[in-house]
Structures are given as C-alpha cells and as structure tokens.
N, C-alpha and C. Protein backbone atom coordinates (compact mmCIF):
# COMPACT_ATOMS: atom_id res chain seq x y z
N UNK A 1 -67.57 -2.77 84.07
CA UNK A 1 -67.37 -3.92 84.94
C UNK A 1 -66.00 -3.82 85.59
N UNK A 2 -65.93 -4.37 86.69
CA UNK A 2 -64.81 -4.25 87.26
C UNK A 2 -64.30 -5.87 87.08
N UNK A 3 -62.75 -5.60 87.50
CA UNK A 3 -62.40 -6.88 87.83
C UNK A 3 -62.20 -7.95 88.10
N UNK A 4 -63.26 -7.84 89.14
CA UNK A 4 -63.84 -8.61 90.16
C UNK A 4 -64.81 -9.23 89.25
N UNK A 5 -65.67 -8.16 89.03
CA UNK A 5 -66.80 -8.64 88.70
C UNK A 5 -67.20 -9.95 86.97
N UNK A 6 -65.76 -9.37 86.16
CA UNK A 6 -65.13 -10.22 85.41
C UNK A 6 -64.96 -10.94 85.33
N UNK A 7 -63.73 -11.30 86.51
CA UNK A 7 -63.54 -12.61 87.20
C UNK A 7 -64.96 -13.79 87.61
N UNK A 8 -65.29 -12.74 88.05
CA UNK A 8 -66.49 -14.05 88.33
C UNK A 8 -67.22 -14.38 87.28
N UNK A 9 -67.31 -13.83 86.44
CA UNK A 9 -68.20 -13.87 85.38
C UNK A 9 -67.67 -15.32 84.59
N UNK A 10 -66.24 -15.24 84.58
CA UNK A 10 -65.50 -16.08 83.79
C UNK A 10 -65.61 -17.41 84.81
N UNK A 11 -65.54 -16.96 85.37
CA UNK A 11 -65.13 -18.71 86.28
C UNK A 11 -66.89 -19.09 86.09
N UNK A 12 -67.88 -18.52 86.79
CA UNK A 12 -69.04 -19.35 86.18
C UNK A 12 -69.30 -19.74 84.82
N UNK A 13 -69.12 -19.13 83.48
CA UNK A 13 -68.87 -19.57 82.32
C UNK A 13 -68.17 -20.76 82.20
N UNK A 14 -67.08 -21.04 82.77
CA UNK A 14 -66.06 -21.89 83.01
C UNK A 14 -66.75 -23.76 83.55
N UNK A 15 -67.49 -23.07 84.61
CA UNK A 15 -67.79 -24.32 85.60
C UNK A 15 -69.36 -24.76 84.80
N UNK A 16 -69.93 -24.13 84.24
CA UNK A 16 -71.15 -24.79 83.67
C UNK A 16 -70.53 -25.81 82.85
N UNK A 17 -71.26 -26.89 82.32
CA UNK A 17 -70.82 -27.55 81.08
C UNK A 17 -71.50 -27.03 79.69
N UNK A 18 -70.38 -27.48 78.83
CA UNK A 18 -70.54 -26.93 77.35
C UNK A 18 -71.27 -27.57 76.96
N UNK A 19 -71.68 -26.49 75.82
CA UNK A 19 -73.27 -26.13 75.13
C UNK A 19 -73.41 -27.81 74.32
N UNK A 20 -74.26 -28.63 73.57
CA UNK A 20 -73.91 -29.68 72.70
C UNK A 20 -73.67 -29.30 71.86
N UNK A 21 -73.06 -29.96 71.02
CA UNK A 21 -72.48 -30.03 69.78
C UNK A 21 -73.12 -30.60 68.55
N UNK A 22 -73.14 -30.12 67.77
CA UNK A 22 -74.35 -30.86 66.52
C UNK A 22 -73.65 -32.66 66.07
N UNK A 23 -74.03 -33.53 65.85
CA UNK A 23 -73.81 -34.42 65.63
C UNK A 23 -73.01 -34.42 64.09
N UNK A 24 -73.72 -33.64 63.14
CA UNK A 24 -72.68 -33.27 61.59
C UNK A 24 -72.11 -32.53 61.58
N UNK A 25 -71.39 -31.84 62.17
CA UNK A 25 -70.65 -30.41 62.86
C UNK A 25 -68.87 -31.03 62.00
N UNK A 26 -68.98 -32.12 62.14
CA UNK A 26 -67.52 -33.00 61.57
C UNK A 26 -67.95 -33.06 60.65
N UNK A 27 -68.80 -33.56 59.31
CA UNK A 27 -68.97 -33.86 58.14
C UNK A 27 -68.86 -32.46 57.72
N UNK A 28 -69.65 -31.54 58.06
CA UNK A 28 -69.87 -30.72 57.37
C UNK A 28 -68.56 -29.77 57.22
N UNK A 29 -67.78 -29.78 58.60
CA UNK A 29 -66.61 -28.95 58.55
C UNK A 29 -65.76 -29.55 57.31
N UNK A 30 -65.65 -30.69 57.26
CA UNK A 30 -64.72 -31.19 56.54
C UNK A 30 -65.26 -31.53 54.53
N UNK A 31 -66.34 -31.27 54.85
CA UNK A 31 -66.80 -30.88 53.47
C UNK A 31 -66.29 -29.64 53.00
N UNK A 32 -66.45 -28.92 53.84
CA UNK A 32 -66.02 -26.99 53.50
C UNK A 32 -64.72 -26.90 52.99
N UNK A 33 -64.14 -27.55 54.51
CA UNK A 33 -62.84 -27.71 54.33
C UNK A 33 -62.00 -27.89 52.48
N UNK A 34 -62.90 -29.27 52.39
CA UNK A 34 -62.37 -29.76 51.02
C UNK A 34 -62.52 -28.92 50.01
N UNK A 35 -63.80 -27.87 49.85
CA UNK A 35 -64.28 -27.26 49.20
C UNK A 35 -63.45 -26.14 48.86
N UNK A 36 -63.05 -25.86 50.13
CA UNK A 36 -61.79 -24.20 49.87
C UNK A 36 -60.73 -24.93 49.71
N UNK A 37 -60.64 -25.88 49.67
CA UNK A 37 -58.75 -26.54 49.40
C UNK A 37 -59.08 -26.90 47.77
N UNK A 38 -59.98 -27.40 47.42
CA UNK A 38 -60.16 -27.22 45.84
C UNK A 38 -60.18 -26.13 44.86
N UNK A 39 -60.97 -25.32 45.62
CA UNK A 39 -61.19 -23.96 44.75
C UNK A 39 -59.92 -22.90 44.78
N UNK A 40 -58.88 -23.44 46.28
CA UNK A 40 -57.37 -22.25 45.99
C UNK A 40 -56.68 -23.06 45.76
N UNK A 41 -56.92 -24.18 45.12
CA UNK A 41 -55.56 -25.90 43.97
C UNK A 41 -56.26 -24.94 42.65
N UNK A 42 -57.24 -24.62 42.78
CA UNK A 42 -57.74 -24.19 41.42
C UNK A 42 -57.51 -22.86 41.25
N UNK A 43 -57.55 -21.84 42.24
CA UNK A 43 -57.28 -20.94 41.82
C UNK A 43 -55.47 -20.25 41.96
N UNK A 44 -54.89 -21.32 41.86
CA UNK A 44 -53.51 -21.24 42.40
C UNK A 44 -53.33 -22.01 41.16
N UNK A 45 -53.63 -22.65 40.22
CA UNK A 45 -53.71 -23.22 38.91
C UNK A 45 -53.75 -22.41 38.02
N UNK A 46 -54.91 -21.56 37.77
CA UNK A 46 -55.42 -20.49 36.85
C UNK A 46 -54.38 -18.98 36.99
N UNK A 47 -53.73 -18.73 38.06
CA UNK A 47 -53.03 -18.07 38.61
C UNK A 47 -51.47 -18.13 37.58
N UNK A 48 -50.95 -19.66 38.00
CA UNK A 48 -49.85 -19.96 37.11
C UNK A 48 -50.17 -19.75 35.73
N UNK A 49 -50.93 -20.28 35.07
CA UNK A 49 -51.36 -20.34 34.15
C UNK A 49 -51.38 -19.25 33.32
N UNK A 50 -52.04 -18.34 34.15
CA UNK A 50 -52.10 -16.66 33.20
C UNK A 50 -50.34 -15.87 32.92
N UNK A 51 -49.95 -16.68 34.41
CA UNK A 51 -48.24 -16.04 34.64
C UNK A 51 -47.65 -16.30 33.63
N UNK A 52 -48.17 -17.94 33.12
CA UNK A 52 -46.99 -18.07 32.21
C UNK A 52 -47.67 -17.64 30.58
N UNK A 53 -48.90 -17.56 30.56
CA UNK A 53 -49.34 -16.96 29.50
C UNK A 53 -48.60 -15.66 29.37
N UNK A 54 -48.87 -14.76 30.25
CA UNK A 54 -48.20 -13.21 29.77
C UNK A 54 -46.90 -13.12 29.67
N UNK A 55 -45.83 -14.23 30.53
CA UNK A 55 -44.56 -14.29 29.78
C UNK A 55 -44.40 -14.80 28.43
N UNK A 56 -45.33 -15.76 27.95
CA UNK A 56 -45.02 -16.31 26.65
C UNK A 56 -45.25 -15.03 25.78
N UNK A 57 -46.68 -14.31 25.99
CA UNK A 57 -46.79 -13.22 25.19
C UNK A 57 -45.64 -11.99 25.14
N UNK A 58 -45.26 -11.87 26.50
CA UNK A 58 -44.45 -10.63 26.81
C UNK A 58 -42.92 -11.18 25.79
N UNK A 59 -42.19 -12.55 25.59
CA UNK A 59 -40.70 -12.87 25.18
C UNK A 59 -41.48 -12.82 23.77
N UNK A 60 -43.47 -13.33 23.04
CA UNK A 60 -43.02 -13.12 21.41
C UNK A 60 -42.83 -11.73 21.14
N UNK A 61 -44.00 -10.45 22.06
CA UNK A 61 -43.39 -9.38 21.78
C UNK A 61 -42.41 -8.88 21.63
N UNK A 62 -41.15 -9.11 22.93
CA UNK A 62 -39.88 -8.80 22.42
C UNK A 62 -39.48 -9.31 21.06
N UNK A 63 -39.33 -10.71 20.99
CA UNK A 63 -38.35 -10.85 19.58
C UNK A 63 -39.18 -10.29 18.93
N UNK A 64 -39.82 -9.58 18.43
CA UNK A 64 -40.59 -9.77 17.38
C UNK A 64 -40.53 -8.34 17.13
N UNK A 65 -40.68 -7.37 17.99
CA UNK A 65 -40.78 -6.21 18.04
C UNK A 65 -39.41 -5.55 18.45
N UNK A 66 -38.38 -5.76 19.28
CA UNK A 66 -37.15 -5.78 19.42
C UNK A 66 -36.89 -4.12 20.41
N UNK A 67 -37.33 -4.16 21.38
CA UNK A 67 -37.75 -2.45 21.63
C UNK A 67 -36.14 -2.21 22.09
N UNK A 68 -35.03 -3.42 22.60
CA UNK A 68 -33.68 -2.96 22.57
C UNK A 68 -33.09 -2.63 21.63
N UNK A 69 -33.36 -2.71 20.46
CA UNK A 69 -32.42 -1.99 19.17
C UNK A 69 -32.64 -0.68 19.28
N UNK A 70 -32.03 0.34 18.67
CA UNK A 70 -32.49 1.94 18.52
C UNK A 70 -32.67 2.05 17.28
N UNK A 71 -33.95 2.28 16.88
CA UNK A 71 -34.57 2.73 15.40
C UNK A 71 -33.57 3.35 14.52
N UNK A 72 -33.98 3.47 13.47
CA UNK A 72 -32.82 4.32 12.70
C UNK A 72 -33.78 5.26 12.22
N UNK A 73 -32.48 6.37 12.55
CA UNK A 73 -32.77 8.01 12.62
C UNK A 73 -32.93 8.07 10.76
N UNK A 74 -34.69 9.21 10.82
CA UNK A 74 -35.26 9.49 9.59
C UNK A 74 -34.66 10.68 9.76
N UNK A 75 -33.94 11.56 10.25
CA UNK A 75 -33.86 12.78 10.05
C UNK A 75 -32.24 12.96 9.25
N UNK A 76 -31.38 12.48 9.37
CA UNK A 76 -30.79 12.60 8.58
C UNK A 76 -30.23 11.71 7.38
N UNK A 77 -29.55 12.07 6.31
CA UNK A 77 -28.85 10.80 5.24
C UNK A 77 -27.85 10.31 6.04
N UNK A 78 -27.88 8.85 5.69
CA UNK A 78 -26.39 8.59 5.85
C UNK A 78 -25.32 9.54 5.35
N UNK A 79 -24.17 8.98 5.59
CA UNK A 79 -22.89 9.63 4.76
C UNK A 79 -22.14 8.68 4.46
N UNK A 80 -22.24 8.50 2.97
CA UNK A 80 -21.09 7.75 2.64
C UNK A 80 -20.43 8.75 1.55
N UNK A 81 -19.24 7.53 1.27
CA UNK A 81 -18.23 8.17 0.40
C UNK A 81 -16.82 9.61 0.78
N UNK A 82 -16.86 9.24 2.01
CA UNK A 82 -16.44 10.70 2.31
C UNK A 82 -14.97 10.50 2.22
C-alpha cells in the first residue's frame, strides 16, 4: 500500500461511526479488574510471607550451626606445656 492509499484508508475508518458497545462491557471490566487486584494483594502476600519464612529459617541456621567460626583442626594435638 502506498501512502496515499493509507491515508485514505484511515480517514474513512475515522469518519464512519463506532462499532456499539456491549451494554456490560463496564461490569464486567471491572469485575476482572477486581479479580487481578485480589489475586496480586494475594500473591504479593504469599510472596512476603515465604521471604520472611526463609530468613527466619536462614538466621536459626546460622546460630545454630555457626558456619563463621573455623572448626577445630583434627589433624593435629594441641600443644601445651611447652
């Protein structure tokens, strides 16, 4: 298509009148609407939720397990008495 032929295409699109509109076209949008604003309150809920689960788990592992200390070495005796 050319340019032209574009052009015109658009301006008659333009000058007809628009198609109707369904009469529940508003209820229903705004049902949906509500529907995805519930389910990402909810899944933006479950989200936190796990976050702070795996920190609670991740700080008892630390104390508990302590992976900043350095083990004490089996390979040799102490030395005392020297």
């Amino acid at each position: 298509m050319t340019r032209m032929s574009r052009e015109a295409t658009v301006r008659r699109l333009l000058e007809q009148s628009p198609p109707p509109v369904p009469p529940d076209l508003h209820t229903d949008a705004a049902r949906r609407g509500a529907r995805m604003l519930r389910r990402r309150t909810l899944a933006r809920r479950a989200m936190w939720l796990l976050l702070l689960a795996v920190t609670v788990a991740f700080v008892v592992w630390a104390v508990t397990v302590r992976p900043w200390v350095e083990p004490p070495s089996d390979t040799t005796p102490p030395l005392t008495g020297w």
